[in-house]
N, C-alpha and C. Protein backbone atom coordinates (compact mmCIF):
# COMPACT_ATOMS: atom_id res chain seq x y z
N UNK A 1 27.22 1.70 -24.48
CA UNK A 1 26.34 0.57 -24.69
C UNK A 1 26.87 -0.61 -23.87
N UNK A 2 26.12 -1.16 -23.42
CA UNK A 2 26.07 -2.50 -22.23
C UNK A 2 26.04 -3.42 -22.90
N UNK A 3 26.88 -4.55 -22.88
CA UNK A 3 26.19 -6.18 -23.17
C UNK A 3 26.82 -7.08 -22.01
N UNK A 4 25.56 -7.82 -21.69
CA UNK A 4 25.80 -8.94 -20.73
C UNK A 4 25.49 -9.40 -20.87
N UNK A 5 25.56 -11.01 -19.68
CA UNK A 5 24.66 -12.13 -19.80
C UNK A 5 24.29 -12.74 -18.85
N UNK A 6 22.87 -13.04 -18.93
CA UNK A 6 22.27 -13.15 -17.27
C UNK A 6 21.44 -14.15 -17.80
N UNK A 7 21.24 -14.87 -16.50
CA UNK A 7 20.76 -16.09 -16.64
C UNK A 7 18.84 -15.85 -16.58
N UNK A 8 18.20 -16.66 -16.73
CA UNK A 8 16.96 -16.70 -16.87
C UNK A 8 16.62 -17.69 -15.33
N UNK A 9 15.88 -16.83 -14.27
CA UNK A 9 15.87 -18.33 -13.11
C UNK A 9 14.51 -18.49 -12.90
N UNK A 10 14.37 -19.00 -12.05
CA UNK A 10 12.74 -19.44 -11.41
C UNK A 10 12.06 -18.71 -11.66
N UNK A 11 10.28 -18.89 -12.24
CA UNK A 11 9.08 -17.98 -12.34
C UNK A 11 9.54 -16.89 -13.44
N UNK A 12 10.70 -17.03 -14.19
CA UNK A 12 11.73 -16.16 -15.21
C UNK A 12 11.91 -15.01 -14.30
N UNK A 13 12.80 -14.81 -13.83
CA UNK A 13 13.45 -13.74 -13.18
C UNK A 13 14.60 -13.66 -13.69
N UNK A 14 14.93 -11.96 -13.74
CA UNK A 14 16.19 -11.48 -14.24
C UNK A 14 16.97 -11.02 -13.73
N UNK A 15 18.32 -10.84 -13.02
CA UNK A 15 19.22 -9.63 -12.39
C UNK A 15 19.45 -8.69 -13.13
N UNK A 16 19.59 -7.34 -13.46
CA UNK A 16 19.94 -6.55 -14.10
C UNK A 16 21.71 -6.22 -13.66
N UNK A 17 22.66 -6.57 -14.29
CA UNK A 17 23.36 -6.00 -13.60
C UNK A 17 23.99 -4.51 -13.18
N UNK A 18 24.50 -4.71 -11.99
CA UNK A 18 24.68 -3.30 -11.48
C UNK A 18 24.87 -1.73 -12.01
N UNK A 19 25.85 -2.02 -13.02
CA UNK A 19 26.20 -0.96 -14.39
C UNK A 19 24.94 -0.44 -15.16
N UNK A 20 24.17 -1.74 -15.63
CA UNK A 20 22.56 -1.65 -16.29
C UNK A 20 22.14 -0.29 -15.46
N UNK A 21 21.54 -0.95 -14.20
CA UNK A 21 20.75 -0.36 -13.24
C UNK A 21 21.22 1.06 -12.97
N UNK A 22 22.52 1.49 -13.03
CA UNK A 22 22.96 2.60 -12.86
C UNK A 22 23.31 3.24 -14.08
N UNK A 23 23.08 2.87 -14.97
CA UNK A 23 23.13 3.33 -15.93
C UNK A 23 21.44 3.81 -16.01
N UNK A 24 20.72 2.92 -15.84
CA UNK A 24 19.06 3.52 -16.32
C UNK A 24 18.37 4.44 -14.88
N UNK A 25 19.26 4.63 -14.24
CA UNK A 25 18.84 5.08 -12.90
C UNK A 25 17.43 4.44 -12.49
N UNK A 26 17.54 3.08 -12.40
CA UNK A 26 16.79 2.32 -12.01
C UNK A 26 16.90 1.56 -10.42
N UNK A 27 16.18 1.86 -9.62
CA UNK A 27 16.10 1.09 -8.07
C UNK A 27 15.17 0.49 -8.02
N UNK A 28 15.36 -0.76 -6.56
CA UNK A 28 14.53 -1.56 -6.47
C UNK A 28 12.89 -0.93 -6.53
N UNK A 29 12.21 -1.49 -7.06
CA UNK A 29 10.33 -1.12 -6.98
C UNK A 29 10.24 -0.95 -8.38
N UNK A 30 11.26 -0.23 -9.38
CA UNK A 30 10.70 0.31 -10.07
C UNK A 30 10.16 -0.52 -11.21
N UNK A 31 9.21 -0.07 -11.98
CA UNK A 31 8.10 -0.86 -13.02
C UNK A 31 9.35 -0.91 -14.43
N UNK A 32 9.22 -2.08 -15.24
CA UNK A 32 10.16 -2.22 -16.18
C UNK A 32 8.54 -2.92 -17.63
N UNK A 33 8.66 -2.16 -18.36
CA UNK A 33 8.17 -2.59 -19.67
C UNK A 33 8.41 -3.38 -20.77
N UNK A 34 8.40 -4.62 -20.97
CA UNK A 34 9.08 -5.60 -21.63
C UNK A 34 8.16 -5.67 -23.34
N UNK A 35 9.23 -5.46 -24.17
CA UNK A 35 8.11 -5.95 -25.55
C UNK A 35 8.78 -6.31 -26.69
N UNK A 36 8.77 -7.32 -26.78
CA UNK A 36 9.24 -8.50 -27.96
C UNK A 36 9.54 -7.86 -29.52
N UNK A 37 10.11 -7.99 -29.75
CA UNK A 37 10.83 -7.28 -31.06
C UNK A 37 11.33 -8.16 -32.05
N UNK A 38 11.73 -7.41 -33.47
CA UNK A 38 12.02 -8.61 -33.97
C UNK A 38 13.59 -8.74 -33.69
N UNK A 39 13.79 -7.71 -33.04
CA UNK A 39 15.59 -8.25 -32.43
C UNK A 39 15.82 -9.00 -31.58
N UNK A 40 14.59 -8.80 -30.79
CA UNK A 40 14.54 -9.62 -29.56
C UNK A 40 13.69 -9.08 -28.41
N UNK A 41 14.42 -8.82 -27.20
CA UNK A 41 13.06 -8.52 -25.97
C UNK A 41 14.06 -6.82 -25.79
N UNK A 42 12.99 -6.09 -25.53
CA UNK A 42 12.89 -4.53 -25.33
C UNK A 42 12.74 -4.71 -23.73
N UNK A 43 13.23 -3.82 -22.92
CA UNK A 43 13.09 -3.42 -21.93
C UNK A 43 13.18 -1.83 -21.56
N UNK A 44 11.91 -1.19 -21.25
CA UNK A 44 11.60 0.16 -20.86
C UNK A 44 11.40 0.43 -19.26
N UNK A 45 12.13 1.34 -18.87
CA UNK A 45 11.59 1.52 -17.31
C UNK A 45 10.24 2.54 -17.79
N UNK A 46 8.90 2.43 -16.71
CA UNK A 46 8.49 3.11 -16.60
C UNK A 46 8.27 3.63 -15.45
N UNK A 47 7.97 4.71 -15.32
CA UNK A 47 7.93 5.26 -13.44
C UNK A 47 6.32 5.66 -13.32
N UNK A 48 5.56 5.43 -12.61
CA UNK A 48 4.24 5.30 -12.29
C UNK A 48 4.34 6.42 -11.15
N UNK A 49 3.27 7.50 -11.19
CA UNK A 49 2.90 8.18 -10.95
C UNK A 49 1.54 8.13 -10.07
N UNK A 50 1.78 8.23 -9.02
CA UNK A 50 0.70 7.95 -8.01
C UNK A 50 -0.52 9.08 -8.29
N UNK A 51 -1.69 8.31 -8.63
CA UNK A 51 -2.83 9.40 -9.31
C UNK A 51 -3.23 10.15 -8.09
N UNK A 52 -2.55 10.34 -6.66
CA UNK A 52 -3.72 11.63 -6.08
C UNK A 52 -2.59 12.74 -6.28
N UNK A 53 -1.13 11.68 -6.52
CA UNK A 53 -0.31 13.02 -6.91
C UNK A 53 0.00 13.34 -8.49
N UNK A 54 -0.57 13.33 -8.96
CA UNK A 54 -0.47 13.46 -10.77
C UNK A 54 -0.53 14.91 -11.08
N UNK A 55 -1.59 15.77 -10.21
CA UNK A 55 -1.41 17.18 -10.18
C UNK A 55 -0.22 17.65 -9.95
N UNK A 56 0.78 17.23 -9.32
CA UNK A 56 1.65 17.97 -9.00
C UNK A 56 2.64 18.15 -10.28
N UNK A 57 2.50 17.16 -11.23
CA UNK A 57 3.39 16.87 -12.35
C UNK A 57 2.70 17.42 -13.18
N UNK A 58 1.58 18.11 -13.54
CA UNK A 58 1.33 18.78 -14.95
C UNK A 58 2.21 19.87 -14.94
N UNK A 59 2.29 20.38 -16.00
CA UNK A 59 2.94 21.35 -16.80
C UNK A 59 3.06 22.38 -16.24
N UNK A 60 1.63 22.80 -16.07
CA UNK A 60 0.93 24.13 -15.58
C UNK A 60 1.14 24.04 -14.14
N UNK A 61 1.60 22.62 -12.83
CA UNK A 61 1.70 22.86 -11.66
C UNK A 61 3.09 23.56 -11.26
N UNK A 62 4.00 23.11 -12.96
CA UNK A 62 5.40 22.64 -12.87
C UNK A 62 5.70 24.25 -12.97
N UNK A 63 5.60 24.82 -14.04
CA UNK A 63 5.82 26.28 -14.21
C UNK A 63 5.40 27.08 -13.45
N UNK A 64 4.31 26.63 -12.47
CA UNK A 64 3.84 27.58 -11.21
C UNK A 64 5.43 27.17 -10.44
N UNK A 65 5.66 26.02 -9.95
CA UNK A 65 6.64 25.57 -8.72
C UNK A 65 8.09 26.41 -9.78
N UNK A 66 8.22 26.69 -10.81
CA UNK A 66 9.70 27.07 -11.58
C UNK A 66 9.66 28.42 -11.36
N UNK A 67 8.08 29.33 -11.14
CA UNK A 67 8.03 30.64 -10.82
C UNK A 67 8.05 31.05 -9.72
N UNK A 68 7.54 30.22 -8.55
CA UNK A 68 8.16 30.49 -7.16
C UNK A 68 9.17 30.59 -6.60
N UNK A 69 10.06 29.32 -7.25
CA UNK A 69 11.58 29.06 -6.94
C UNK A 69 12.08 30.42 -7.15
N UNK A 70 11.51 30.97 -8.35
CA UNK A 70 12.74 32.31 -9.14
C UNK A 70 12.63 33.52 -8.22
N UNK A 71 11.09 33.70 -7.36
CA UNK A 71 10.49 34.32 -7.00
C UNK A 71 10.99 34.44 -5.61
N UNK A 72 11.52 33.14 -4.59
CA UNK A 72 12.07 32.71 -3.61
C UNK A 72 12.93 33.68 -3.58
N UNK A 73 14.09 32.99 -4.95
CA UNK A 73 15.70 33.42 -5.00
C UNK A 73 16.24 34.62 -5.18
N UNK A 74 15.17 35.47 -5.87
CA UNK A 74 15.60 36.96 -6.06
C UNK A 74 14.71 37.84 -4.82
N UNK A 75 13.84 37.16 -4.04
CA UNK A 75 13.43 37.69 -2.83
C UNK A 75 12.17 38.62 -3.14
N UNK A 76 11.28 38.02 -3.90
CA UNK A 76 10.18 38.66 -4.67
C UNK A 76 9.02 38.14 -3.44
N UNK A 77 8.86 38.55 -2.54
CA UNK A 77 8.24 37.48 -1.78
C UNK A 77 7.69 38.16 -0.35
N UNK A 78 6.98 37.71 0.16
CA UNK A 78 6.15 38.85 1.68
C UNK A 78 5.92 37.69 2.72
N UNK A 79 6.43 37.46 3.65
CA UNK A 79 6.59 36.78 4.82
C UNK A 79 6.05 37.45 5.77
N UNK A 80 4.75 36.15 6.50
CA UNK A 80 3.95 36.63 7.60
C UNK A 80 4.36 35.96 8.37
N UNK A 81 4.27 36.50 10.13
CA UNK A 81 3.96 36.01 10.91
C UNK A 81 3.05 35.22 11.91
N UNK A 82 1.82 35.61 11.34
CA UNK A 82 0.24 34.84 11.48
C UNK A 82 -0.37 34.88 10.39
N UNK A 83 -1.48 33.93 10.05
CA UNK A 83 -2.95 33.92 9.43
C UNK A 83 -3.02 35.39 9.31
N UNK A 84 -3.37 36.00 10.58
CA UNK A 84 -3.87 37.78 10.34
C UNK A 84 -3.19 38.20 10.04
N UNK A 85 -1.51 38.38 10.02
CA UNK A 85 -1.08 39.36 9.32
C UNK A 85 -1.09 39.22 7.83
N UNK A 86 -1.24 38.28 7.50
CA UNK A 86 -1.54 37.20 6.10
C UNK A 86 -2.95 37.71 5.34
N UNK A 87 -4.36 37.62 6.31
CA UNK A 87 -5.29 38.03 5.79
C UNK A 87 -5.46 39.43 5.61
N UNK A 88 -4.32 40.14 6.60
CA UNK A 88 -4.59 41.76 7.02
C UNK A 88 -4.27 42.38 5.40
N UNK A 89 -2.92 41.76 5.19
CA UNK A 89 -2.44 42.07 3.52
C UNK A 89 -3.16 42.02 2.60
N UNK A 90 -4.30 40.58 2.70
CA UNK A 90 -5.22 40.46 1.47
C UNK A 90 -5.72 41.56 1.89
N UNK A 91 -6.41 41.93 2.38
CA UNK A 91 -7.54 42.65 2.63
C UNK A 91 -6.98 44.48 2.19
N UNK A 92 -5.79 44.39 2.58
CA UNK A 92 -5.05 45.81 2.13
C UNK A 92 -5.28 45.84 0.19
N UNK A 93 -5.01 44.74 0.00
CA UNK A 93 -4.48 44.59 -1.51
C UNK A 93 -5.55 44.77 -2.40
N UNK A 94 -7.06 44.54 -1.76
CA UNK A 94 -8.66 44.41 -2.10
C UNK A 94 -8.74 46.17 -2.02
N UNK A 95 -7.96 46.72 -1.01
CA UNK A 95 -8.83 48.39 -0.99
C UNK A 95 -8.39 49.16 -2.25
């Protein structure tokens, strides 16, 4: 557990100090969630997720990308040299 003390400056801006920040694995950009308590002020990082890439983070994209990896590593896997030798396979796999 952290305690410091940081000053309040212009437009209220805060430094986090360095320990904080590496402690929350927090870098510059990232979005911070502030909400008043009765202890006092809460601070949450949140990380924002760019919506054309949001697919890539469901569940169902995630366990596809965890079954390839496995699929990679134990060499479960068919490597083409062209499109056609690529489509030649589908087309084997259809007869």
């Amino acid at each position: 557990m952290f305690m410091t003390r940081m000053t309040l400056r212009a437009k209220g801006q805060l430094t986090l100090p360095d320990e904080i920040r590496k402690a929350a694995h927090l870098t510059e950009g990232d979005m911070l969630e502030a909400e008043l308590t009765d202890e006092g002020i809460l601070l949450r990082p949140k990380k924002i997720i760019d919506a054309t890439q949001e697919w890539f983070w469901s569940a169902n994209w995630q366990n596809g990308e965890r079954e390839a990896d496995q699929d990679f590593a134990t060499g479960k896997m068919e490597v083409f040299g062209s499109s056609e030798e690529f489509l030649a396979a589908l087309q084997r796999g259809t007869e």
